[in-house]
Protein backbone atom coordinates (compact mmCIF):
# COMPACT_ATOMS: atom_id res chain seq x y z
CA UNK A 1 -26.18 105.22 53.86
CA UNK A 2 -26.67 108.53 56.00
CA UNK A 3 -23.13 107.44 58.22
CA UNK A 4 -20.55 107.88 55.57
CA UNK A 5 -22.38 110.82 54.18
CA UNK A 6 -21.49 112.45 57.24
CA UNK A 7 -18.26 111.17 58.01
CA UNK A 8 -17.45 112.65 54.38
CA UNK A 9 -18.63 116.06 55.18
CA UNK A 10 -16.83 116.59 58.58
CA UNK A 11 -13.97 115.25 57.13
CA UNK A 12 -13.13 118.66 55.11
CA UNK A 13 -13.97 120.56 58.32
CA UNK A 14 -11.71 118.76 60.40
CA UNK A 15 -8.94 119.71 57.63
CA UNK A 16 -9.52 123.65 57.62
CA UNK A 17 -9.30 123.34 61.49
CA UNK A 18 -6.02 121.87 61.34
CA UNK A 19 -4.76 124.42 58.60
CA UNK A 20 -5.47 126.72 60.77
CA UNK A 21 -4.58 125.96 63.76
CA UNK A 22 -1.19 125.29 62.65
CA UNK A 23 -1.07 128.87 61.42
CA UNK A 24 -1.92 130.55 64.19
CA UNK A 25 1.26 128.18 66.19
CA UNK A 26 3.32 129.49 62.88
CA UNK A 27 2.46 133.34 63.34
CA UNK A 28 3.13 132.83 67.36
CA UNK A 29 6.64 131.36 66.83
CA UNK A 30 7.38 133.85 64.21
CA UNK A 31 6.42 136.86 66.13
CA UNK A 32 8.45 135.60 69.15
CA UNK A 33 11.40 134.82 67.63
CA UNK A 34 11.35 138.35 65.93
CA UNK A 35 11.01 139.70 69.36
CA UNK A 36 13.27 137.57 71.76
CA UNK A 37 15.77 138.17 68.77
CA UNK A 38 15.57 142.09 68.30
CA UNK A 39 14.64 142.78 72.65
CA UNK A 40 15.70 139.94 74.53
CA UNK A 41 14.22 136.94 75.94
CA UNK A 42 13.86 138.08 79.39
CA UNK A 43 12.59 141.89 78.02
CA UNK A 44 9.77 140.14 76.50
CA UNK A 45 6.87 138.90 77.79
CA UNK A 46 3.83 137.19 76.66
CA UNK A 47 1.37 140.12 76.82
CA UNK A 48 3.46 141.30 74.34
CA UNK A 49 3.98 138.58 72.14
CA UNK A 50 0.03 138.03 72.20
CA UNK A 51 -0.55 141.98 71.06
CA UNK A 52 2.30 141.79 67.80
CA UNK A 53 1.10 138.40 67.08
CA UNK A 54 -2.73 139.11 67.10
CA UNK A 55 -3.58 136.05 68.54
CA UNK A 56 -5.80 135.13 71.90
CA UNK A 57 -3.90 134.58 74.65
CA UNK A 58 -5.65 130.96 75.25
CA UNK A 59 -4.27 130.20 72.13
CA UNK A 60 -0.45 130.84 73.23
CA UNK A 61 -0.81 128.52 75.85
CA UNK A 62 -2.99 125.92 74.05
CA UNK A 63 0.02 125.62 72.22
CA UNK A 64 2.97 126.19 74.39
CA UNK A 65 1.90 126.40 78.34
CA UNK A 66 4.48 128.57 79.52
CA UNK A 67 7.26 131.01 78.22
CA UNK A 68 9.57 128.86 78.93
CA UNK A 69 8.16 126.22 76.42
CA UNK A 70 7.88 129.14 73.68
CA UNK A 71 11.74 130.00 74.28
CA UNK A 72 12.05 126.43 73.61
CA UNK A 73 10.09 125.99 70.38
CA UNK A 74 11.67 129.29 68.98
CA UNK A 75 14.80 128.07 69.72
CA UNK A 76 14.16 124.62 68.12
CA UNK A 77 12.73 126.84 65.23
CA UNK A 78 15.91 128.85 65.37
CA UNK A 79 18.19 125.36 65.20
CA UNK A 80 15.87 124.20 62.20
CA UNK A 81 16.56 127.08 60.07
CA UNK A 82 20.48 126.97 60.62
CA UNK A 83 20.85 123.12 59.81
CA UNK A 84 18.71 123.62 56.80
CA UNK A 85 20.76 126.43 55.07
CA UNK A 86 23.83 124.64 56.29
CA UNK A 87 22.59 121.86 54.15
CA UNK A 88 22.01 123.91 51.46
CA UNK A 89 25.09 125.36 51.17
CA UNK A 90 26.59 122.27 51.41
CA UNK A 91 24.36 121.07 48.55
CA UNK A 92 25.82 123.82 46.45
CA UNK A 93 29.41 123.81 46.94
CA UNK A 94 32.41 122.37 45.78
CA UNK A 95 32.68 119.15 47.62
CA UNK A 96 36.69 118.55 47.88
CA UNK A 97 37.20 118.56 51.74
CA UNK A 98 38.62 121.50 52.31
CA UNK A 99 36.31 123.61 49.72
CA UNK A 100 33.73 122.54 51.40
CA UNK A 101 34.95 123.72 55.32
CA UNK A 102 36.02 127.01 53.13
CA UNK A 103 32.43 127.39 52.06
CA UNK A 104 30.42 126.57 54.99
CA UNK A 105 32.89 129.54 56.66
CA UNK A 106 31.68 131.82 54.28
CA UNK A 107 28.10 131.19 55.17
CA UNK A 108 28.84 132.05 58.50
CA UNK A 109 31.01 135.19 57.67
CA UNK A 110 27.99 136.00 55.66
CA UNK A 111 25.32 135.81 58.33
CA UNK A 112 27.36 137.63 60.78
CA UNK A 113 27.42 140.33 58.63
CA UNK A 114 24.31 140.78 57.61
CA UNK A 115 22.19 144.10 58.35
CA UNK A 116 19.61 142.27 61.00
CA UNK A 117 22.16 140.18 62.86
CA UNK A 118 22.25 141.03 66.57
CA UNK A 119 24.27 138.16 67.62
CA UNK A 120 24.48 134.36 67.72
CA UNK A 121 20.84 133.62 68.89
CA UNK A 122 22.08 130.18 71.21
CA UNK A 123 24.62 132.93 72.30
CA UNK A 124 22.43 135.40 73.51
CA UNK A 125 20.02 132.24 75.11
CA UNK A 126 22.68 131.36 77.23
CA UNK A 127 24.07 135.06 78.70
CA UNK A 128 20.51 135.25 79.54
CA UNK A 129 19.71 131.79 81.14
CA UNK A 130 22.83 130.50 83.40
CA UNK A 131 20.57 127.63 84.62
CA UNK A 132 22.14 124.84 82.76
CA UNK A 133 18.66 122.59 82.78
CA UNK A 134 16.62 125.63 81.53
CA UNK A 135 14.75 124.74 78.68
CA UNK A 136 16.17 127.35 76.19
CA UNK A 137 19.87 126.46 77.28
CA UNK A 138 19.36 122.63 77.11
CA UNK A 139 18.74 123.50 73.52
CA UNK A 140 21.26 126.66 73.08
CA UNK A 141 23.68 124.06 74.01
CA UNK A 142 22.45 121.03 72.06
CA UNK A 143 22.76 123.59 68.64
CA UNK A 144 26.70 124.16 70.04
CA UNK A 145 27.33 120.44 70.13
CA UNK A 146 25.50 119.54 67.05
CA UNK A 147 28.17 122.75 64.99
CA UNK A 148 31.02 120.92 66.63
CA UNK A 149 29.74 117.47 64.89
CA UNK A 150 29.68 119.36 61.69
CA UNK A 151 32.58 120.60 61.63
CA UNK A 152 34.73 117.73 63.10
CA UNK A 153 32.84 115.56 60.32
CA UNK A 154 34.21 118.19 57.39
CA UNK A 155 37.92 118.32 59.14
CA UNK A 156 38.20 114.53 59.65
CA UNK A 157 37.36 114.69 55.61
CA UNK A 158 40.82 116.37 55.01
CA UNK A 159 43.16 114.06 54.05
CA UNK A 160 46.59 113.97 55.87
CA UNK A 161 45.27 116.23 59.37
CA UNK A 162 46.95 114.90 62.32
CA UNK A 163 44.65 115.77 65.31
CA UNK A 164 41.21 116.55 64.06
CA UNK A 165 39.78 116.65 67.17
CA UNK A 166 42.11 119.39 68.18
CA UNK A 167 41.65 121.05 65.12
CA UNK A 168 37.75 120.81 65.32
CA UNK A 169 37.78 122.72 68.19
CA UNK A 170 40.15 125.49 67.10
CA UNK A 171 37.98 126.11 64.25
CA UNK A 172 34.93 126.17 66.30
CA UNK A 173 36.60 128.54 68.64
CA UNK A 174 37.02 130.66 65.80
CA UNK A 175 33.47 130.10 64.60
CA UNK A 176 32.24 131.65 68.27
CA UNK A 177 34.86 134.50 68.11
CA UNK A 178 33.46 135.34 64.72
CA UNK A 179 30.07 135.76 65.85
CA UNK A 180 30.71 137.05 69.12
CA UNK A 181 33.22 140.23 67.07
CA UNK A 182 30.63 140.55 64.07
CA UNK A 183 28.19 141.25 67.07
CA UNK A 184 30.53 143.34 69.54
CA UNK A 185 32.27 145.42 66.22
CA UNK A 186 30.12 145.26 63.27
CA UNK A 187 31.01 145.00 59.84
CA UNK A 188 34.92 145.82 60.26
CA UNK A 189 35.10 143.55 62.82
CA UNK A 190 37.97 140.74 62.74
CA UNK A 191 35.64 138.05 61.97
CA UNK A 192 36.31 138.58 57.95
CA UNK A 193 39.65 136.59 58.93
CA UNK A 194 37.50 133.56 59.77
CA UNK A 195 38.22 131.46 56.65
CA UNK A 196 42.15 132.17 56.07
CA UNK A 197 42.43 132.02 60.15
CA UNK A 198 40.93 128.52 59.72
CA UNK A 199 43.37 127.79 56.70
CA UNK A 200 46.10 128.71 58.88
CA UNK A 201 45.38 126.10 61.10
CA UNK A 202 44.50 123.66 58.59
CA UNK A 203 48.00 124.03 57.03
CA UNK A 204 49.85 123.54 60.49
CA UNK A 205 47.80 120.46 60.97
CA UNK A 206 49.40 118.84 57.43
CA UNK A 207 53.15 120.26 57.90
C-alpha cells in the first residue's frame, strides 16, 4: 500500500517542475527575440540575454547549449508566429482566389508598417550570417521557401493564370521589396503599392 501512495504524491511535484521549467525556456526565448530583434544578433550576447531575462545562466544552456542554438529556437519561434497569423487571416477572409492573395498582402502591408517593425526578421538573420549552413540561416531560409509555397499555392488557385510559377515569384519579389522599403523608408515608403502592384501582375497573367 505505501508504493502508490508515493508514486501519487511525487506525481504533482514532477508536474510543477515541468510548468516551470518550461517557463523559464518561454521567458529566455522571449527576451532574446526582443533583443536580437531591436540590437542585432551579433550585438547581443548571452550575458546579456541572462541579465533582461532574469534567469541563471546554467539554465540558458540547459536549454539551448550555445547561441547559436538560441538564434535557432528564436528563429523557429519567429517562423511559428508568422504561419500562425497567416492562418488566421486566412481563416477570416474572403476565400475567392484572388481575395484571398489580396488579403494575405494586406497582412503583410500591415506588419511592415507597424510602429515596432525593424525589418523582416529572416532578413536581418541572413545580412548577419553569410554562412549558408549556420543554424539561424538554415532556418531564415527554410521561412523564405516555406512564403514561396504559400503563395504559389494561392496563385495556382486563380483560375485562368498562365505561368504561376513565374508569377509566384514576381509576387514574392514584391513581398521582399515591401519589407525591405517599409524598413529602409518607413511609413511613406513604396511598399503601400504591394497589393495593386501584385494585381497588376495578376491581370497580365489572364490577358
Amino acid at each position: 500500500m505505501g508504493k502508490p501512495a508515493q508514486a501519487a504524491s511525487t506525481a504533482p511535484v514532477n508536474a510543477e517542475a515541468s510548468i516551470v521549467t518550461e517557463s523559464v525556456r518561454d521567458r529566455i526565448l522571449r527576451t532574446a527575440r526582443d533583443l536580437f530583434y531591436r540590437d542585432g544578433i551579433r550585438a547581443v550576447g548571452v550575458d546579456t540575454v541572462v541579465a533582461q531575462s532574469g534567469v541563471a545562466k546554467t539554465s540558458l544552456y540547459r536549454w539551448f547549449p550555445s547561441k547559436d542554438a538560441l538564434i535557432a529556437a528564436v528563429l523557429e519561434e519567429e517562423a511559428k508566429f508568422r504561419w500562425e497569423r497567416w492562418d488566421r487571416n486566412a481563416a477570416v477572409s474572403d476565400q475567392e482566389p484572388r481575395a484571398l492573395l489580396r488579403s494575405q498582402l494586406a497582412g503583410i502591408v500591415r506588419f511592415v508598417t507597424h510602429k515596432a517593425y525593424r525589418g523582416c526578421p529572416f532578413m536581418n538573420v541572413t545580412a548577419e550570417f553569410a554562412d549558408p549552413e549556420h543554424p539561424a540561416r538554415v532556418v531564415a531560409m527554410q521561412v523564405c521557401d516555406e512564403l514561396r509555397k504559400r503563395v504559389g499555392d494561392l496563385v495556382k488557385a486563380i483560375p485562368g493564370v498562365r505561368d504561376p510559377n513565374a508569377l509566384t515569384d514576381q509576387i514574392v519579389l514584391l513581398i521582399d521589396g515591401a519589407m525591405s522599403a517599409a524598413h529602409m523608408q518607413g511609413p511613406e515608403g513604396p511598399h503601400k503599392h504591394l497589393i495593386t502592384a501584385a494585381d497588376a501582375l495578376v491581370d497580365v497573367q489572364l490577358r
